[in-house]
C-alpha atoms as a PDB file:
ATOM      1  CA  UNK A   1     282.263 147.025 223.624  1.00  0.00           C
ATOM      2  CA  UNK A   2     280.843 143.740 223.670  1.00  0.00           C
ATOM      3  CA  UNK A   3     278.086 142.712 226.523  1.00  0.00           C
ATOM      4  CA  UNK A   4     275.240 140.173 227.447  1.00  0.00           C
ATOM      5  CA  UNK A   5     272.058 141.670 228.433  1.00  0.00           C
ATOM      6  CA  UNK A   6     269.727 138.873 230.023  1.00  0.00           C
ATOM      7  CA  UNK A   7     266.172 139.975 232.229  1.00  0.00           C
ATOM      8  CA  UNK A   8     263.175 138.641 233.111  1.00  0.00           C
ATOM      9  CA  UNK A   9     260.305 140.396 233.724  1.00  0.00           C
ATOM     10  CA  UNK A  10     256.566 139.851 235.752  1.00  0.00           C
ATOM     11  CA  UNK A  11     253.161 140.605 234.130  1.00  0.00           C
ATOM     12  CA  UNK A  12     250.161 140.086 236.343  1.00  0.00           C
ATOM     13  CA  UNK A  13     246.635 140.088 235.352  1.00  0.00           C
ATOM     14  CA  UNK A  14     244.278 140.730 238.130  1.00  0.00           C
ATOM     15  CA  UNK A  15     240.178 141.186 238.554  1.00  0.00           C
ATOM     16  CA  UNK A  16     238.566 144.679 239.813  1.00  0.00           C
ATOM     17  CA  UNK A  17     235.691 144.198 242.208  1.00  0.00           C
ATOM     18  CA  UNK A  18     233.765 146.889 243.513  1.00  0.00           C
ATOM     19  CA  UNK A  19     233.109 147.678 246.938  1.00  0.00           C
ATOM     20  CA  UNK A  20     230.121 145.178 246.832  1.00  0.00           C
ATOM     21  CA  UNK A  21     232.900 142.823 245.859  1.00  0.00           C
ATOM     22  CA  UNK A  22     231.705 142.652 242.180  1.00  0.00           C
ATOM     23  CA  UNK A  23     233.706 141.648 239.402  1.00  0.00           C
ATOM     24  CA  UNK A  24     233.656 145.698 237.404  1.00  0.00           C
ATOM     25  CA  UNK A  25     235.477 146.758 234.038  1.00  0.00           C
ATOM     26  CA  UNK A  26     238.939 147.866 234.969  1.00  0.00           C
ATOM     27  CA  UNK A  27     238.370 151.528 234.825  1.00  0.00           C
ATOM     28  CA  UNK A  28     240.135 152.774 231.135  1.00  0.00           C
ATOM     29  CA  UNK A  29     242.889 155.105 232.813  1.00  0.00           C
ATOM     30  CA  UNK A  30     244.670 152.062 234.961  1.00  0.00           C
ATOM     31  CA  UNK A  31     246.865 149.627 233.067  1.00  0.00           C
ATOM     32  CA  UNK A  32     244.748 146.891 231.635  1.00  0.00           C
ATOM     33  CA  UNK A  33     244.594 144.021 229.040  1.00  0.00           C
ATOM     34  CA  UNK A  34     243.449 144.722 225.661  1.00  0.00           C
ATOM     35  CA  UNK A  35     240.320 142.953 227.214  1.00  0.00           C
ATOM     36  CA  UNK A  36     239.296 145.441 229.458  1.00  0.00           C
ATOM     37  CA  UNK A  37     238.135 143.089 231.788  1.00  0.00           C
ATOM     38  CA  UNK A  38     241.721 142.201 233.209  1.00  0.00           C
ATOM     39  CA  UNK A  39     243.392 144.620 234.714  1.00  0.00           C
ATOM     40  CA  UNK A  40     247.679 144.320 234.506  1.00  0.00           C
ATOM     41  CA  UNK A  41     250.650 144.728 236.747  1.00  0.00           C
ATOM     42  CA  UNK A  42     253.007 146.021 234.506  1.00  0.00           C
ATOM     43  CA  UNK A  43     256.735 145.374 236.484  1.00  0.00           C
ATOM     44  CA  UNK A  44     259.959 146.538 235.033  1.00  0.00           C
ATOM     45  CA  UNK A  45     262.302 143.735 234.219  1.00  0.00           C
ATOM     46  CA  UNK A  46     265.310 142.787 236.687  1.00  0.00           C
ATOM     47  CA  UNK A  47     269.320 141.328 235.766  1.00  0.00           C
ATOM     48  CA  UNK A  48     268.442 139.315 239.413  1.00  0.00           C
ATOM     49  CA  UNK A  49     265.775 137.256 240.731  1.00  0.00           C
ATOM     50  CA  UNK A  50     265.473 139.860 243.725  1.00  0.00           C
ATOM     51  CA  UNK A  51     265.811 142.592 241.289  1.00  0.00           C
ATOM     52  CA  UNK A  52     262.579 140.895 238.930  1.00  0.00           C
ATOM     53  CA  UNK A  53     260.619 140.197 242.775  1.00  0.00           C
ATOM     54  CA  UNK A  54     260.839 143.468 244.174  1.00  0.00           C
ATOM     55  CA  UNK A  55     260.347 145.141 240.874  1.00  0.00           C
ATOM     56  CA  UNK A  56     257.184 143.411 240.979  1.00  0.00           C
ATOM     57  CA  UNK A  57     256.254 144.052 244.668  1.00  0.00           C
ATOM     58  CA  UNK A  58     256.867 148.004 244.352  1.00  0.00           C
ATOM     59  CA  UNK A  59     254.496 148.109 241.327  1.00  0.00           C
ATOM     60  CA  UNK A  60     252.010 145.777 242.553  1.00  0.00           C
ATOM     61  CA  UNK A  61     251.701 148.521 245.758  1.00  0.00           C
ATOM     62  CA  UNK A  62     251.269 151.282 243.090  1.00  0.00           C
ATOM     63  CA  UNK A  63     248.822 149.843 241.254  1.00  0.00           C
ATOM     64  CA  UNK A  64     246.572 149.133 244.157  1.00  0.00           C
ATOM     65  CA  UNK A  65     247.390 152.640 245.643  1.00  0.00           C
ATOM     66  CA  UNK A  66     245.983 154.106 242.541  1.00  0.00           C
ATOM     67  CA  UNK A  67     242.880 152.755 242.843  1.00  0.00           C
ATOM     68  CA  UNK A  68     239.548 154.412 243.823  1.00  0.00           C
ATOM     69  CA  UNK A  69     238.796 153.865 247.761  1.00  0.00           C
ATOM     70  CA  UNK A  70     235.970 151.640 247.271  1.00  0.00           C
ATOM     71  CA  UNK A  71     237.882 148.997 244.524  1.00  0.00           C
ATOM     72  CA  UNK A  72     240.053 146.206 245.074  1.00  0.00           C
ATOM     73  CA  UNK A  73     242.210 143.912 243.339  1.00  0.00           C
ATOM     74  CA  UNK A  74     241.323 140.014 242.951  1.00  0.00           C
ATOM     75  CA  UNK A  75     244.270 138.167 242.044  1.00  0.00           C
ATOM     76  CA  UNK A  76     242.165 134.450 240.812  1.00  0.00           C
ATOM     77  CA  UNK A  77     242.560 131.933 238.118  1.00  0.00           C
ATOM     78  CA  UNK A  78     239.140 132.318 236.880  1.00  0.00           C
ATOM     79  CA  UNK A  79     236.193 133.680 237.452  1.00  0.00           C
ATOM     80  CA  UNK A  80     232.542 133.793 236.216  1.00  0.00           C
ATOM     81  CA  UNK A  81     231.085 136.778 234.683  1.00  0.00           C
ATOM     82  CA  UNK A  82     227.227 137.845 233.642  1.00  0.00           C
ATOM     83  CA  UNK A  83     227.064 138.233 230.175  1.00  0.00           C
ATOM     84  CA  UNK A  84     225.929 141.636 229.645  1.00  0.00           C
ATOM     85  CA  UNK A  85     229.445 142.547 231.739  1.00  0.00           C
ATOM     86  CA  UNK A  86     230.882 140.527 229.179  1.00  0.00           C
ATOM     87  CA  UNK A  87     229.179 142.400 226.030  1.00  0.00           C
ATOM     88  CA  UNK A  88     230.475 145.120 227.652  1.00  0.00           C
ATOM     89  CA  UNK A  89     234.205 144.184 227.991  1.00  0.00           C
ATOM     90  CA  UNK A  90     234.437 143.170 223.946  1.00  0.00           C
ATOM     91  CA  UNK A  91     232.677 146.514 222.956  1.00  0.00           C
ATOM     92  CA  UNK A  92     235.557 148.630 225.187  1.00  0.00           C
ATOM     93  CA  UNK A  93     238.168 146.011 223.611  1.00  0.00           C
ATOM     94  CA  UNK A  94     241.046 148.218 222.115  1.00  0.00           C
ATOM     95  CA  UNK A  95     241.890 145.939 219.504  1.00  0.00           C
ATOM     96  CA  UNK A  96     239.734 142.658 218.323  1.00  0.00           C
ATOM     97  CA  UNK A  97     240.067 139.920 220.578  1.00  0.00           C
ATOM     98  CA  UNK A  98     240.970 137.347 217.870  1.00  0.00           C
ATOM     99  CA  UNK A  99     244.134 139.288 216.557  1.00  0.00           C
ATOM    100  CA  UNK A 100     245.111 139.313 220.358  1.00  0.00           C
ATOM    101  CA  UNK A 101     245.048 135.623 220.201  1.00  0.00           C
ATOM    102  CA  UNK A 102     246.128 134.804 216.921  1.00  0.00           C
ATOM    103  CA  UNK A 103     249.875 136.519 218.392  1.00  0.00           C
ATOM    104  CA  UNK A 104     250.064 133.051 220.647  1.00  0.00           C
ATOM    105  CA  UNK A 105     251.741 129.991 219.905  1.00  0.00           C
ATOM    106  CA  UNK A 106     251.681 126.909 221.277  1.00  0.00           C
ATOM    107  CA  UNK A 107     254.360 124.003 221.417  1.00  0.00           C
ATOM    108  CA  UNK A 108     252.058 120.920 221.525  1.00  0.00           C
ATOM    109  CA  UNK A 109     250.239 122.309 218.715  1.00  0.00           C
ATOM    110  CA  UNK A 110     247.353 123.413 220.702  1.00  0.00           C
ATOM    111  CA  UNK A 111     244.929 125.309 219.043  1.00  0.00           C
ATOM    112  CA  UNK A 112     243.076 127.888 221.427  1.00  0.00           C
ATOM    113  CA  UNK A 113     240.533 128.736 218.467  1.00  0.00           C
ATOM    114  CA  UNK A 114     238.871 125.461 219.378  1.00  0.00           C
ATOM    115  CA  UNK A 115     238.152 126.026 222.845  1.00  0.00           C
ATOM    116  CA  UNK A 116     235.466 128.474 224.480  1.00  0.00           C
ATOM    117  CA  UNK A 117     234.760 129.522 228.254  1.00  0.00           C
ATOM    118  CA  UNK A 118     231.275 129.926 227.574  1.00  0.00           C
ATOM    119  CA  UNK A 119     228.690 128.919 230.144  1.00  0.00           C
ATOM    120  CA  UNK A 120     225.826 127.498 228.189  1.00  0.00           C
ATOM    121  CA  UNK A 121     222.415 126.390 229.920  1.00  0.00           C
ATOM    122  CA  UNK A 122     219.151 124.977 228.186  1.00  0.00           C
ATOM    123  CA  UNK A 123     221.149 126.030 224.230  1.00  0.00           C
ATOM    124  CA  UNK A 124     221.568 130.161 225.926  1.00  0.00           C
ATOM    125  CA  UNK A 125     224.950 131.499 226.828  1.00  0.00           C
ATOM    126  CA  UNK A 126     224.720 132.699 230.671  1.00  0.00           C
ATOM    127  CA  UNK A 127     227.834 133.863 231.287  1.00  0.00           C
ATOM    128  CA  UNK A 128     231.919 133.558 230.458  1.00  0.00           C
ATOM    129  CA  UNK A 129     234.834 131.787 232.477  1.00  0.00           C
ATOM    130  CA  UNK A 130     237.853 134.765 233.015  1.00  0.00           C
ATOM    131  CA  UNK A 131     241.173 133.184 233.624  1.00  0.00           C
ATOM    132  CA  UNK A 132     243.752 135.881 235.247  1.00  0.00           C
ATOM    133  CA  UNK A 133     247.533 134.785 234.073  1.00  0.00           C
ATOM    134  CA  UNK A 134     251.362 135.541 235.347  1.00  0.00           C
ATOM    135  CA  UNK A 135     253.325 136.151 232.302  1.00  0.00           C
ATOM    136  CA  UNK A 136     256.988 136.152 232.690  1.00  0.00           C
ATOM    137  CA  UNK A 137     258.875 137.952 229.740  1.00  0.00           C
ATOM    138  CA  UNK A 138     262.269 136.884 228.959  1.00  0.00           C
ATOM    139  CA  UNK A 139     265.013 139.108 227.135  1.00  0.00           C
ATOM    140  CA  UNK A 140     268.268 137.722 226.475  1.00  0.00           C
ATOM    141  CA  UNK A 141     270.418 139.170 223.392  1.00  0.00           C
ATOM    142  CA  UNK A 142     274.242 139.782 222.698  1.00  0.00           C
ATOM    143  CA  UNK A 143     275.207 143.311 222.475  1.00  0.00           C
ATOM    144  CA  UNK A 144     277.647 145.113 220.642  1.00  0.00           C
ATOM    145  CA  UNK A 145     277.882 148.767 220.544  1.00  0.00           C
ATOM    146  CA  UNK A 146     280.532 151.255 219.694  1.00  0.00           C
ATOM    147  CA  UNK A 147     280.800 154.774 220.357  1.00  0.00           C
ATOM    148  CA  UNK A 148     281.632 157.639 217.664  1.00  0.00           C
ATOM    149  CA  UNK A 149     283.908 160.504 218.865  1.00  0.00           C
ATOM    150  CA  UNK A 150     285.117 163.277 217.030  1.00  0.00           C
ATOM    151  CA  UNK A 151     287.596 166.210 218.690  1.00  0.00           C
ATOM    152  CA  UNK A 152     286.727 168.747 220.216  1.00  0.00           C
ATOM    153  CA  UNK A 153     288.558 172.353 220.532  1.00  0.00           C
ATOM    154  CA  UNK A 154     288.270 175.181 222.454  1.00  0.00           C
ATOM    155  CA  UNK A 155     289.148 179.043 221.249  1.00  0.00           C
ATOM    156  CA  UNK A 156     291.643 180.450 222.280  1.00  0.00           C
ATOM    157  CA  UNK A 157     293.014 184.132 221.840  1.00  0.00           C
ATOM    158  CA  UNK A 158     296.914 185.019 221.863  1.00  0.00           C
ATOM    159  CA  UNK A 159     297.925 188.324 222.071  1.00  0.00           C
ATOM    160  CA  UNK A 160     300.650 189.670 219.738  1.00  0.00           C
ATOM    161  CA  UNK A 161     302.624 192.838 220.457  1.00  0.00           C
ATOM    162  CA  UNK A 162     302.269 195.773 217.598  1.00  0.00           C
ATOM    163  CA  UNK A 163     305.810 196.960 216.905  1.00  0.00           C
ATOM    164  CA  UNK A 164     306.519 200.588 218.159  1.00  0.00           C
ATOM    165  CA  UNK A 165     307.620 201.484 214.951  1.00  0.00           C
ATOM    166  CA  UNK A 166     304.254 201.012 213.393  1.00  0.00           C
ATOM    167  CA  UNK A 167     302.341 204.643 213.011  1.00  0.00           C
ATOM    168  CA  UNK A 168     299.752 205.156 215.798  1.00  0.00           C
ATOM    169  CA  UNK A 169     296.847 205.521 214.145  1.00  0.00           C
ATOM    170  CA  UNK A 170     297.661 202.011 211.960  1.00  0.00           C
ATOM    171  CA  UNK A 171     297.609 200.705 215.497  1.00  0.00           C
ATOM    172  CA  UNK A 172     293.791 201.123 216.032  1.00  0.00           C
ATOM    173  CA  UNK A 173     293.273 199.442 212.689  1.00  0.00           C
ATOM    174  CA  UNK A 174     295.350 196.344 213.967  1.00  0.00           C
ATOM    175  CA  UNK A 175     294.147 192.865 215.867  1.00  0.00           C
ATOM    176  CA  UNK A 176     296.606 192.845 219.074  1.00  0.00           C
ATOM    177  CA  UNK A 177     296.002 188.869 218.733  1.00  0.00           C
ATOM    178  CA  UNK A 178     295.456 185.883 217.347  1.00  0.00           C
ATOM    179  CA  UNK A 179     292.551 183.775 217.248  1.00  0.00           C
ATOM    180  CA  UNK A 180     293.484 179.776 217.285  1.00  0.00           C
ATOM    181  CA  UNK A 181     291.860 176.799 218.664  1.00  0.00           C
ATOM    182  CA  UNK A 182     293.339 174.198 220.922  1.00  0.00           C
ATOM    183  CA  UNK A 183     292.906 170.175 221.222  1.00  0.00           C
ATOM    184  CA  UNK A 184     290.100 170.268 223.897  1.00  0.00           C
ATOM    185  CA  UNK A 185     290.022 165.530 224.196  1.00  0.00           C
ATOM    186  CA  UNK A 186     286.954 163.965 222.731  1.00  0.00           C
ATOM    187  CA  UNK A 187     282.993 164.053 222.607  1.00  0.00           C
ATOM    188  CA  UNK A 188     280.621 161.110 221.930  1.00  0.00           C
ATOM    189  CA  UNK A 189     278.442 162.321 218.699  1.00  0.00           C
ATOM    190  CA  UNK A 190     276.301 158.944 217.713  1.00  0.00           C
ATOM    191  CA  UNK A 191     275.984 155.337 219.715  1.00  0.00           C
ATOM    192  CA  UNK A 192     275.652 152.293 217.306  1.00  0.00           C
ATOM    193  CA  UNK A 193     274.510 149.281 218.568  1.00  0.00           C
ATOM    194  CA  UNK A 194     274.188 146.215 217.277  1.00  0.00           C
ATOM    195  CA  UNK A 195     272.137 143.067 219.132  1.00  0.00           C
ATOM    196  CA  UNK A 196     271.531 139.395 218.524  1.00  0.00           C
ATOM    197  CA  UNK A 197     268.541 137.164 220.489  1.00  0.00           C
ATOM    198  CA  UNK A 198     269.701 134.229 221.883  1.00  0.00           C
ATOM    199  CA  UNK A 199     266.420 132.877 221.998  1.00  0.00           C
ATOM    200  CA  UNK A 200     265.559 131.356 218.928  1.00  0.00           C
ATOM    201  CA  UNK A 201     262.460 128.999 218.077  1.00  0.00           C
ATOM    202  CA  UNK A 202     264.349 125.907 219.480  1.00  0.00           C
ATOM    203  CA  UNK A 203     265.615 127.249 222.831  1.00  0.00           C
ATOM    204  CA  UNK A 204     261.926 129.329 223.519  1.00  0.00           C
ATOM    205  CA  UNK A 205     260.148 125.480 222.708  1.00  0.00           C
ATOM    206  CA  UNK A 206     262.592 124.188 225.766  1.00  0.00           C
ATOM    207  CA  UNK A 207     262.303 127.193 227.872  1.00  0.00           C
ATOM    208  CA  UNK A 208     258.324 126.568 227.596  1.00  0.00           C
ATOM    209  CA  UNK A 209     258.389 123.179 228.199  1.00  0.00           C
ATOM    210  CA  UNK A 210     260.753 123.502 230.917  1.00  0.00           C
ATOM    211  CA  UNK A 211     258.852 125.880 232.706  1.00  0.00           C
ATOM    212  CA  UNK A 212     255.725 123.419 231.840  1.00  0.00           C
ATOM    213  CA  UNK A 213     257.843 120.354 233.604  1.00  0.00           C
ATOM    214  CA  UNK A 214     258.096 122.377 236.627  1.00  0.00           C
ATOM    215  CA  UNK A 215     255.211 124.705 237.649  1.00  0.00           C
ATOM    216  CA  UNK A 216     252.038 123.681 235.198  1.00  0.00           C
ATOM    217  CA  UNK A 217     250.911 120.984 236.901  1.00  0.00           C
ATOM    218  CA  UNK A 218     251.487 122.352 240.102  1.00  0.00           C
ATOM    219  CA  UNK A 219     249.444 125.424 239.807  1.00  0.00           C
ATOM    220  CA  UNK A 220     246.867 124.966 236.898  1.00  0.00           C
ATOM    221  CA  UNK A 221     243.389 125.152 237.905  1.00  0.00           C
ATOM    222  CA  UNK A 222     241.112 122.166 238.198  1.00  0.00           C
ATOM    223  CA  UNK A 223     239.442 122.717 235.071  1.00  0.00           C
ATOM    224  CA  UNK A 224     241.759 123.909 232.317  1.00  0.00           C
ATOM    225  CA  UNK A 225     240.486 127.169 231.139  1.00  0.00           C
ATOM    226  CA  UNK A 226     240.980 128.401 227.028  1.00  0.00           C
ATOM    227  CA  UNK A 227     243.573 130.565 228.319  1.00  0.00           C
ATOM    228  CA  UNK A 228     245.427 128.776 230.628  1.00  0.00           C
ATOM    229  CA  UNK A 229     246.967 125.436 229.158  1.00  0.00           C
ATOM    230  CA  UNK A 230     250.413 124.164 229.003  1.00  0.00           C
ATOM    231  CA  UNK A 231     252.646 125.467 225.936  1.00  0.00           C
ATOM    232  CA  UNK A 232     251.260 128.873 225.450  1.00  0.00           C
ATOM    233  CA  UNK A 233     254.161 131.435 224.551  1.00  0.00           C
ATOM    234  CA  UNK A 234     254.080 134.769 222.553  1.00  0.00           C
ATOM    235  CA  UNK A 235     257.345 136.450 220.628  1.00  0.00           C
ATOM    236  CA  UNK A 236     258.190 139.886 221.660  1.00  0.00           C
ATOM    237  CA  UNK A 237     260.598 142.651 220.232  1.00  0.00           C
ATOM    238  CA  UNK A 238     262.866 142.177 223.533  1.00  0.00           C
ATOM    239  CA  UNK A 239     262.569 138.268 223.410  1.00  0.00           C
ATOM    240  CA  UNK A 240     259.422 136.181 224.681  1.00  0.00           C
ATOM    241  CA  UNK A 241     256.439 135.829 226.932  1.00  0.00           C
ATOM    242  CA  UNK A 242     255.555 132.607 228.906  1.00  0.00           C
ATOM    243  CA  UNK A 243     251.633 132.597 228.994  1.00  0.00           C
ATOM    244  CA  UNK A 244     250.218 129.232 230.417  1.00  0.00           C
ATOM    245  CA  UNK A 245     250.644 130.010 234.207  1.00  0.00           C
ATOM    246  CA  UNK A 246     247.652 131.275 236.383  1.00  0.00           C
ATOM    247  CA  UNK A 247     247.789 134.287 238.153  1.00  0.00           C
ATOM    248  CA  UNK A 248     246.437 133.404 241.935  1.00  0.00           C
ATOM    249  CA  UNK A 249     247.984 133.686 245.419  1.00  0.00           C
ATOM    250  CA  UNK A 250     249.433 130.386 245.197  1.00  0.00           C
ATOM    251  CA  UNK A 251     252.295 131.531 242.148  1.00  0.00           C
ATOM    252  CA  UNK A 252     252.424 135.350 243.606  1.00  0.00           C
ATOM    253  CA  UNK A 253     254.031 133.561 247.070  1.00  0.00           C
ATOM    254  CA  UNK A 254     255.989 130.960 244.960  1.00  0.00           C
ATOM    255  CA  UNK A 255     256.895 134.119 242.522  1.00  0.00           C
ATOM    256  CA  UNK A 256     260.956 134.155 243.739  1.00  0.00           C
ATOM    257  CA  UNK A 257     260.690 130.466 243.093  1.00  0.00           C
ATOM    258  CA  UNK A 258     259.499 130.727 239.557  1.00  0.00           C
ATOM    259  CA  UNK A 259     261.635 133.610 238.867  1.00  0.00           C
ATOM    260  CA  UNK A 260     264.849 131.895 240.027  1.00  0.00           C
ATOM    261  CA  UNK A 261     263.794 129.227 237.722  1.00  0.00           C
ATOM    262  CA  UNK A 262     263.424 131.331 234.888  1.00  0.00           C
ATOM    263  CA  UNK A 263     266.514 132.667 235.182  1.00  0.00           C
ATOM    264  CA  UNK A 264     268.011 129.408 235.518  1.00  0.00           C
ATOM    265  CA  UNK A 265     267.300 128.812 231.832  1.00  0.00           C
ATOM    266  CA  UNK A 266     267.811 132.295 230.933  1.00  0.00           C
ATOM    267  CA  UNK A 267     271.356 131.551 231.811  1.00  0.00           C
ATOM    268  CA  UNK A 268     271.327 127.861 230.190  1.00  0.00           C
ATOM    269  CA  UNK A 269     270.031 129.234 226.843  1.00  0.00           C
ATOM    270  CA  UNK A 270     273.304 130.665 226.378  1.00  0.00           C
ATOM    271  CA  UNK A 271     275.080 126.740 226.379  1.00  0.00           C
ATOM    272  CA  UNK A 272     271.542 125.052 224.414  1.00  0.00           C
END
């Protein structure tokens, strides 16, 4: 059996503030970035632009359900924190914060090594620029898979009649029937599945730009921070990850928008 399989998917990095409206470390048991600073709505991907919306909406809820009483979520493009909050947020880092970035790719060649949100006053760092992003993740791969059966049978037991003529205590020592087994249809005993991406380098580098063409401008921030420029993408197992949009209130009311969009050239990636 031979099928597409084409989703898109909403990651939202968000700010927690305390109940002095404080910019906090996302506590460790919530879902957050590798940079503990950011905290993440996590959505399950959707086959539909309303599946991909509300998908979103109904985790967004949990997420802020499950927070303490007295912390709130700040969706922003960026934000200014103190450095010792900062210190903080690389030493609870799961993973170094240059492999994370080293995993994106850019398609104007833009290098994000070269570019720092440091706050610098009289030559002493006094604090770092946090950009929040919307990530959309895009899966779209040919599938075949096949299913292995083998028979199945059920036992059965057919009883024979012992002649009279046989001696009565041979009887005892005889089976009055047969055991046999009859054709009982078919049971499924491994799926194999075999996919192909349709999204290779050449169709992401449109997809990118495309989505560039129509939101970046729109929604970047006044002043470009090191995370959020045009071009950014990452590869993923299921496909890839647009990275250059901000996350603010702005794109979280236009989300149906973008997501129709991206699905848009979901679709077309199949004819580029």
């Amino acid at each position: 059996m031979r099928f597409d399989e084409s989703q898109v998917g909403i990651e939202v990095e968000y700010l927690t503030l305390n109940k002095d409206g404080e910019i906090i470390l996302t506590p460790s048991y919530m879902d957050r970035d590798d940079f503990p600073l950011l905290g993440e709505i996590r959505a399950k991907p959707g086959k539909a632009v309303a599946d991909t919306v509300s998908n979103f909406s109904l985790r967004r809820m949990e997420v802020e359900a499950g927070m303490p009483r007295d912390f709130r979520m700040s969706i922003q493009s960026d934000a200014t924190v103190g450095l010792a909050l900062y210190r903080a947020a690389m030493q609870a880092c799961t993973k170094p914060k240059s492999e994370t970035v080293s995993q994106a790719k850019n398609i104007y060649g833009t290098d994000i090594t070269d570019y720092s949100d440091q706050i610098i006053k009289d030559g002493k760092i006094q604090g770092i620029k946090v950009s929040c992003g919307l990530h959309i993740h895009f899966s779209s791969r040919i599938v075949d898979r096949k299913e292995v059966k083998r028979a199945k049978y059920t036992a059965v037991e057919i009883p024979i009649r012992v002649p009279e003529t046989v001696p009565e205590g041979a009887k005892a020592l005889l089976t009055p029937y047969l055991d046999l087994y009859k054709s009982d249809g078919f049971e499924v005993e491994e799926i194999l599945e075999a996919t192909a991406s349709r999204l290779n380098r050449p169709t992401v580098e449109w997809m990118v730009r495309s989505l560039d063409e129509a939101f970046f401008k729109r929604f970047a921030p006044k002043e470009c921070t090191k995370y959020r420029q045009p071009g950014f993408y990452e590869m993923k197992e299921h496909g890839f990850e647009y990275r250059s949009l901000p996350a603010t209130e702005e794109t979280m009311d236009a989300l149906p928008e973008i997501v129709e969009v991206a699905f848009d050239l979901l679709h077309g990636a199949s004819e580029y």
